[in-house]
Each structure stands twice: as C-alpha cells, then as structure tokens.
Protein backbone atom coordinates (compact mmCIF):
# COMPACT_ATOMS: atom_id res chain seq x y z
CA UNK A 1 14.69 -5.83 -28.91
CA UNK A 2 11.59 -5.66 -26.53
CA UNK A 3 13.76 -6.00 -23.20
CA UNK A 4 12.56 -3.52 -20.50
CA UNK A 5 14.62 -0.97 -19.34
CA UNK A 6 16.70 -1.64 -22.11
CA UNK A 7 19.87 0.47 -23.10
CA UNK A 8 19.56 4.03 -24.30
CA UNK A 9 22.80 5.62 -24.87
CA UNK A 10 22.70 9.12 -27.60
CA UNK A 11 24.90 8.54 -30.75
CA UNK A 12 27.80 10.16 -31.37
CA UNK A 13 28.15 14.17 -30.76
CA UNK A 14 24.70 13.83 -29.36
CA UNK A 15 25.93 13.19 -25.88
CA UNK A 16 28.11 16.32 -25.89
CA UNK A 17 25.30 18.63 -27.06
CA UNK A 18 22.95 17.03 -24.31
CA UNK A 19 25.23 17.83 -21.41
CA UNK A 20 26.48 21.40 -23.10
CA UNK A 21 22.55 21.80 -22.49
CA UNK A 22 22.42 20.77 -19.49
CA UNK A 23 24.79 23.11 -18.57
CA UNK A 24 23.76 26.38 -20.09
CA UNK A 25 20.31 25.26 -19.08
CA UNK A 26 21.27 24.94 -14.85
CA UNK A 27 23.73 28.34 -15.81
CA UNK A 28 21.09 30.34 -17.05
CA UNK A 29 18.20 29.34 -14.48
CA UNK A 30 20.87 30.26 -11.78
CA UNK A 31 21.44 33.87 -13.29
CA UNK A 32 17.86 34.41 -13.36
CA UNK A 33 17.38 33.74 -9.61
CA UNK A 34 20.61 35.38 -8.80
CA UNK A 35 19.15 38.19 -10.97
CA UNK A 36 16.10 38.83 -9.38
CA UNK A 37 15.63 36.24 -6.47
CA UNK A 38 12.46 35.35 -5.37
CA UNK A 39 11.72 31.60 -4.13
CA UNK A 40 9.42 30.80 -6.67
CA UNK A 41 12.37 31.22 -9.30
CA UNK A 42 13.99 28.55 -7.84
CA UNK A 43 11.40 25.63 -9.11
CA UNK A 44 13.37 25.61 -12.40
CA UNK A 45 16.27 24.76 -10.83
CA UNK A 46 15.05 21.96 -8.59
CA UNK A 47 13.54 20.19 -11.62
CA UNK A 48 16.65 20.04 -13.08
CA UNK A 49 18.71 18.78 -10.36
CA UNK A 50 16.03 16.45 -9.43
CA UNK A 51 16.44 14.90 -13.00
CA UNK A 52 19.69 12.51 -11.77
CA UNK A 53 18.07 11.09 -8.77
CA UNK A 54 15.09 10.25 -10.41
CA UNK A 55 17.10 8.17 -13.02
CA UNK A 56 18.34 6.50 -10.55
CA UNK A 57 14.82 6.01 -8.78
CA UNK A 58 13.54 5.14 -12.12
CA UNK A 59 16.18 2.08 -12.88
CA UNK A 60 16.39 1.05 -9.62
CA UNK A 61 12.58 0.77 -9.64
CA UNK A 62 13.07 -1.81 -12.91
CA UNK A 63 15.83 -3.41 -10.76
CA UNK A 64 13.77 -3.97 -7.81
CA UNK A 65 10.56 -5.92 -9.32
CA UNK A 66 12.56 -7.61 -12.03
CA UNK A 67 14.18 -9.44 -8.53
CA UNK A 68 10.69 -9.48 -6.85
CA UNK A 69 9.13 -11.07 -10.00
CA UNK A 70 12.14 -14.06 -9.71
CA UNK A 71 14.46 -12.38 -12.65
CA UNK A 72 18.00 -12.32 -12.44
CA UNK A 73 19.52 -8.29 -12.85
CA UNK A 74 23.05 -8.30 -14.31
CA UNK A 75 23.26 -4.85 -13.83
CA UNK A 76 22.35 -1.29 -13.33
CA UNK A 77 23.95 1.64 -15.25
CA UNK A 78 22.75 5.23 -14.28
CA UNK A 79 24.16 8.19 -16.61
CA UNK A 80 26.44 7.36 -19.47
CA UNK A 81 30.06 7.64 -21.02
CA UNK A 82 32.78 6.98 -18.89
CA UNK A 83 32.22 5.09 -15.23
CA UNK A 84 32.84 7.62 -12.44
CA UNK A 85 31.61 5.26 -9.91
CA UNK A 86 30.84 1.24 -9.67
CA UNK A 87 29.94 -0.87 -6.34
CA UNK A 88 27.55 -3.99 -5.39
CA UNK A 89 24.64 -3.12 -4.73
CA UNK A 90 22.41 -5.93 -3.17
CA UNK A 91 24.94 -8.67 -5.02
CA UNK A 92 24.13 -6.77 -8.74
CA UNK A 93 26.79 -4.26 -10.50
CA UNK A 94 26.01 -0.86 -10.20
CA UNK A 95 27.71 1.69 -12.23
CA UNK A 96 27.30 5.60 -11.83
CA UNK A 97 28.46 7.21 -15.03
CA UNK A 98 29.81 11.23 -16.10
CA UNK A 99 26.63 12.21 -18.30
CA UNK A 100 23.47 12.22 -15.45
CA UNK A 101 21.11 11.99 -18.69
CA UNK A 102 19.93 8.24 -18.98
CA UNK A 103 19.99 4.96 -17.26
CA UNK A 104 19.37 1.59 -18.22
CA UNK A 105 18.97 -2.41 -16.37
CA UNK A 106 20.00 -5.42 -17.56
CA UNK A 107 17.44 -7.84 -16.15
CA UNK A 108 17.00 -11.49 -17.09
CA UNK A 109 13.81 -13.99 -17.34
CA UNK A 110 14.49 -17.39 -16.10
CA UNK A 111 11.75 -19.13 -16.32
CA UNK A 112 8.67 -18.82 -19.05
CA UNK A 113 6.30 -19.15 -16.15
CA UNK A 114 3.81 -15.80 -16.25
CA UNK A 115 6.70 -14.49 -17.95
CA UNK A 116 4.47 -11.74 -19.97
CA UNK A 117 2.96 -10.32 -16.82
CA UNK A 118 6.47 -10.42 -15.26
CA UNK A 119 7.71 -8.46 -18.48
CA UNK A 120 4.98 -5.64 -18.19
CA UNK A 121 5.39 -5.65 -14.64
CA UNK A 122 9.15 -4.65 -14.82
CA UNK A 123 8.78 -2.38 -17.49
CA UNK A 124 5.83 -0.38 -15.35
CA UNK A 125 8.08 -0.56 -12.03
CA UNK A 126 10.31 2.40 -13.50
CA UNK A 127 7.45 5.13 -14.00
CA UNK A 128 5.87 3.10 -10.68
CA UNK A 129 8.75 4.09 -8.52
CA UNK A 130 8.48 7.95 -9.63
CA UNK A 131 4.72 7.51 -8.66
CA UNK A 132 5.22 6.05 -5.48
CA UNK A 133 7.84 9.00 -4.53
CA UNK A 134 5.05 11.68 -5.80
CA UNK A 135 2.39 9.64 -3.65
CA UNK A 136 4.64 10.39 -1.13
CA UNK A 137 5.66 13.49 -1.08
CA UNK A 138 1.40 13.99 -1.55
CA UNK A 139 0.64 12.05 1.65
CA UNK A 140 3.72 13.48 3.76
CA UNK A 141 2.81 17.37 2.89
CA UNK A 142 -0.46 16.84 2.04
CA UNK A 143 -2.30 17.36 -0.61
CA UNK A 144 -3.81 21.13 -0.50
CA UNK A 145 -0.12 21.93 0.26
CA UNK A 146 1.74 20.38 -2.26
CA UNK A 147 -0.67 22.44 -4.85
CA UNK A 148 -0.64 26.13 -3.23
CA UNK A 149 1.43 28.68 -4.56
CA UNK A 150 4.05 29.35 -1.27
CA UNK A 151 7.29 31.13 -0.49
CA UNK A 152 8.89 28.12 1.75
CA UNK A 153 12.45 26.75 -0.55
CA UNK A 154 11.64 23.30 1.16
CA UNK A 155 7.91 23.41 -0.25
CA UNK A 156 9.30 24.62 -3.92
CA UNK A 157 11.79 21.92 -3.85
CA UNK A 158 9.24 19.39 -3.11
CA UNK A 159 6.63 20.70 -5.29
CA UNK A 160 9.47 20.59 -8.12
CA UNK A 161 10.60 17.28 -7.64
CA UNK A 162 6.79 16.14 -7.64
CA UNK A 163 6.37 17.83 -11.05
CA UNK A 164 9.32 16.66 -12.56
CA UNK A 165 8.57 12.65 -11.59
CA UNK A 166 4.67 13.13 -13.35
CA UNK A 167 6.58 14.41 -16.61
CA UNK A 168 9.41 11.63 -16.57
CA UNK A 169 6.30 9.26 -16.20
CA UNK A 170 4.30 10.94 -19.05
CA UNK A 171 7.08 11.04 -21.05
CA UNK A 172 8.06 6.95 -20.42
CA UNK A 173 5.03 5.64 -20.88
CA UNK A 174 3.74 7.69 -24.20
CA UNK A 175 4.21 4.35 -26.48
CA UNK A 176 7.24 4.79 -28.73
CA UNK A 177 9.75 3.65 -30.67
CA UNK A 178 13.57 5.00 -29.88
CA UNK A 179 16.39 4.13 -32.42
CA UNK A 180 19.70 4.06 -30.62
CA UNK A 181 23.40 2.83 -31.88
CA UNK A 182 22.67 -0.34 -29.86
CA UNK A 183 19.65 -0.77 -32.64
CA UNK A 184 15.37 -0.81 -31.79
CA UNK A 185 14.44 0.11 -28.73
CA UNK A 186 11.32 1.57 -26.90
CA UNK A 187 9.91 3.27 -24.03
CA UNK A 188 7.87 1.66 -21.22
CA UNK A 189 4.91 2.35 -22.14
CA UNK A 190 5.39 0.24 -25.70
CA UNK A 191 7.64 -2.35 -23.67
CA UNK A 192 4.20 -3.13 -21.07
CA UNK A 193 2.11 -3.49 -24.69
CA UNK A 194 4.98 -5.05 -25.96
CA UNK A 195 5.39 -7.44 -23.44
CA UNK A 196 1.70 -8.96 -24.17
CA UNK A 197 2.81 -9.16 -28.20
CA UNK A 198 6.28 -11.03 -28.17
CA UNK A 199 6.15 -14.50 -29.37
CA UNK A 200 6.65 -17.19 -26.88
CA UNK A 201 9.55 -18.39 -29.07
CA UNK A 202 11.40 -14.87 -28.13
CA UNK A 203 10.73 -15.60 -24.43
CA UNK A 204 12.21 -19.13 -24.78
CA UNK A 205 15.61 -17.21 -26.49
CA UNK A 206 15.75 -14.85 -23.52
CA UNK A 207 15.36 -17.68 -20.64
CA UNK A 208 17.91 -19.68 -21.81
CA UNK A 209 20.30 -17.03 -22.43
CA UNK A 210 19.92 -16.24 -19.48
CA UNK A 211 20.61 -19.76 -17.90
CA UNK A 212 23.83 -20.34 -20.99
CA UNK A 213 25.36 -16.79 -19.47
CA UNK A 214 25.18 -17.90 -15.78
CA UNK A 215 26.15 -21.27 -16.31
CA UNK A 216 29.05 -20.00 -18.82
CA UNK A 217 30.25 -17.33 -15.96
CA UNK A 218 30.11 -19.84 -13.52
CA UNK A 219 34.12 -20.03 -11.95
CA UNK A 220 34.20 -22.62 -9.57
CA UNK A 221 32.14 -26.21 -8.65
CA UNK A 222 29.76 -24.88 -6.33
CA UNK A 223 28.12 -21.79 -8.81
CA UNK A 224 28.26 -24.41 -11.89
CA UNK A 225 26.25 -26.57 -9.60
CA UNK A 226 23.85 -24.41 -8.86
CA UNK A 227 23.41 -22.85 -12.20
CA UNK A 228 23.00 -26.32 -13.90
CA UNK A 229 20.13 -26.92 -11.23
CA UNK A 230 18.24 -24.18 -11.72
CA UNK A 231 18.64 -24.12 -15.54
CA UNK A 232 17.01 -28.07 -15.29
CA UNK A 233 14.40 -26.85 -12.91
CA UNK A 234 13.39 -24.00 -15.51
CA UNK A 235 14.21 -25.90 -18.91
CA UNK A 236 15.22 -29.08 -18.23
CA UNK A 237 13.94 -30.09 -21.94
CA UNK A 238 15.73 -27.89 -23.41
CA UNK A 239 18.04 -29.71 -25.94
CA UNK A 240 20.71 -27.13 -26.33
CA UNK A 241 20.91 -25.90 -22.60
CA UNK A 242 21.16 -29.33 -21.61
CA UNK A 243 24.18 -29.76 -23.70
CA UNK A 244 25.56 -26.34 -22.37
CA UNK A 245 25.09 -27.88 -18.81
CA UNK A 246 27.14 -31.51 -19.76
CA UNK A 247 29.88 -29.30 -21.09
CA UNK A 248 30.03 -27.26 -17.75
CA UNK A 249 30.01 -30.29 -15.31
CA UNK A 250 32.83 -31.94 -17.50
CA UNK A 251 35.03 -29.17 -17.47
CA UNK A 252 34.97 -28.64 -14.03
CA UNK A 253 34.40 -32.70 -13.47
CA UNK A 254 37.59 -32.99 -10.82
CA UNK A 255 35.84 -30.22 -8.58
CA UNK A 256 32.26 -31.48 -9.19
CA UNK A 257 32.71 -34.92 -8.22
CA UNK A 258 31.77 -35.79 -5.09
CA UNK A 259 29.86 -33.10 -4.70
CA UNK A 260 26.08 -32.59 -4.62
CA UNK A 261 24.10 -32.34 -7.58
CA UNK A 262 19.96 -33.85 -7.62
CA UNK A 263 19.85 -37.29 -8.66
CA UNK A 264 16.90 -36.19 -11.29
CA UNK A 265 19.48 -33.10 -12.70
CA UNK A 266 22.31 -36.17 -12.95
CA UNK A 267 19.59 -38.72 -14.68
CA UNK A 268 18.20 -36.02 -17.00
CA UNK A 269 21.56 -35.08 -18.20
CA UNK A 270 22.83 -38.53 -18.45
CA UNK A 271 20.13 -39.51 -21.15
C-alpha cells in the first residue's frame, strides 16, 4: 500500500482523455506561437515537452537510491498502456510506454535494517532528482540569469524546464492520498511520512517477499545459491522463508550439490 514510487496508472477512459489533452494542449500552444511568435511564447511549450523527461528523471531518481540504499529494483516503467520500448538498464527492466503521463518503480527492501529511513529516502529521491537538475541548471547559468526576463530560445527552454521540475516537486510531495485501479496509493510526500508510520510487521511482509520472489525466480544452481544466502543473511529466522529456501535447494538438489553454499546457511537450514 505504502510502497514508494508505487504504480499509478488512470482508470479506464481516463487515459484517453489525458493524452487527447495533451494533445490539444501542445496543438494549441503551437498555434499561438506560430500565430504571433515571439520567444517568450515558447515557455509553454517547453514545459510541456519537458514533462516526459522529467518522468523519467523522476523514477529513475527512486531507482537510483533504492540501489544505493541496498534495495533490490525489479523494474522501471515510464509512461503507460502499451510498451513501445523495453531494455536493461544497469541489470533492471526498463520499459518506455505510448502515454508519456506517469511512471512508476518497483523497488524491494531486503533487509529490516534502517529500513524506515531507507523507505523515506527512496520516496524523496524522485522530487530530489528534479531538484538536483534545477540546482543545476541554477549553478550552470547562474542564478540572476535563470530569473531575468530574456529573448535567447536556449535561456526560455532552460528557464521552462526549471519551472516545470519545482511544480512536479510541489505537486509530489503535497501529502495525499491517490486511488488508482491497482487500489490505495499516495504521493511522496505521504510515502516519506508514511514511511516513519508503517508497522514493523509490514516491513517484515515486504523483506521477505522480496527474498520468496528472488529465490522463486531463481533458474539455475548458482542464482538459487545466492538467493538462499542472502535471504539467511537478512532473515535467517524466518520460519517460512527458511522453508521457501529447503524447497529451492531440493528442487534443484542434482545441480546444487557439490557446489558452494556457507556451512552456517547449510546448518541453519538443516535444523
């Protein structure tokens, strides 16, 4: 419920009358400048063809610290309805979809170690990465430039792209709850207070469903190996992962044998 970046797809017709919008919207703001051009007309436009890119800034900025912080990231999903585009990206799924109008992560906690500060931490990275691109653009132009009126398109473009950033992270972190077909969800701003109120009992659900999906997905000897391992080192106590690992090393028992697994994983498990 409380995940961070968690999925926000529109229901139903919703997605249609979201892109017709977006449409009309970049239609119209071209007919103005093509209208009357001057360069100033042309901030509306940047804004909204910044809005993709900063998506993608956005989730890859809840990507990024949920791997610094440790987690594992089973994917990243930019735009939604139908995949137009999917590749590795650093060893995690990456998926580029029709709609440029939302974006979500799939990270997971493996270990209840800090695991609230990692929580609020990945939730803040997303608005973070917009406000490191701003600080940017602040310290590259400098900052009497980036807030004079000018007539330069590059100036406009970066001015616009500054602008829109601050109002994507206004508009995440403004605490909220968002109902979507998936069910509950929220922005980042109630995710980082969230993150502080979860029970520790959630936490302990979300690391070891994390560990059960690795260890599950694991095809061959050597990733059941290592998934067992690093689901003991995590939550070697737990009673129902531990049974989840057993079941993994004695399917694949032919290909494990012989092979290396810790003597402590092998006594833990034996008991």
């Amino acid at each position: 419920m409380l995940d961070p970046a968690p999925h926000r797809e529109p229901r139903g017709n919703e997605r249609w009358l979201l892109l017709g919008a977006f449409l009309v919207a970049l239609g119209l703001l071209i007919a103005i400048v093509a209208d009357d051009y001057e360069p100033a007309r042309l901030a509306p436009v940047f804004m909204l063809l910044s809005w993709f890119p900063l998506i993608a800034l956005h989730e890859l900025g809840h990507a990024a610290a949920a791997r610094l912080v440790g987690w594992r990231v089973e994917e990243i999903v930019v735009g939604f309805g139908r995949p137009t585009a999917c590749f590795d990206l650093l060893g995690v799924p990456f998926t580029l979809k029709m709609y440029p109008l939302g974006g979500y992560v799939s990270p997971g906690p493996v270990s209840v170690r800090w695991v609230r500060i990692k929580s609020a931490l990945v939730y803040a990275a997303g608005p973070g990465a917009e406000l490191l691109l701003v600080g940017g653009l602040v310290v590259a132009l400098g900052p009497e430039r980036m807030f004079e009126r000018t007539e330069a398109v590059p100036m406009i473009a970066a001015q616009s792209v500054a602008l829109t950033a601050l109002l994507s992270v206004i508009s995440n972190l403004v605490p909220r709850r968002i109902e979507t077909e998936r069910g509950q969800s929220v922005s980042d701003g109630m995710g980082i207070i969230g993150s502080f109120l979860r029970p520790a009992r959630d936490y302990e659900m979300q690391v070891r469903s994390t560990h059960e999906t690795r260890i599950v997905g694991a095809t061959h000897a050597e990733a059941v190996l290592l998934a067992c391992e690093h689901a003991y080192l995590h939550m070697g106590e737990d009673a129902r992962l531990r049974s989840i690992m057993v079941a993994a090393l004695e399917a694949h028992h032919a290909d494990v044998r012989g092979r290396a697994l810790s003597p402590r994983v092998l006594e833990r498990l034996s008991r």
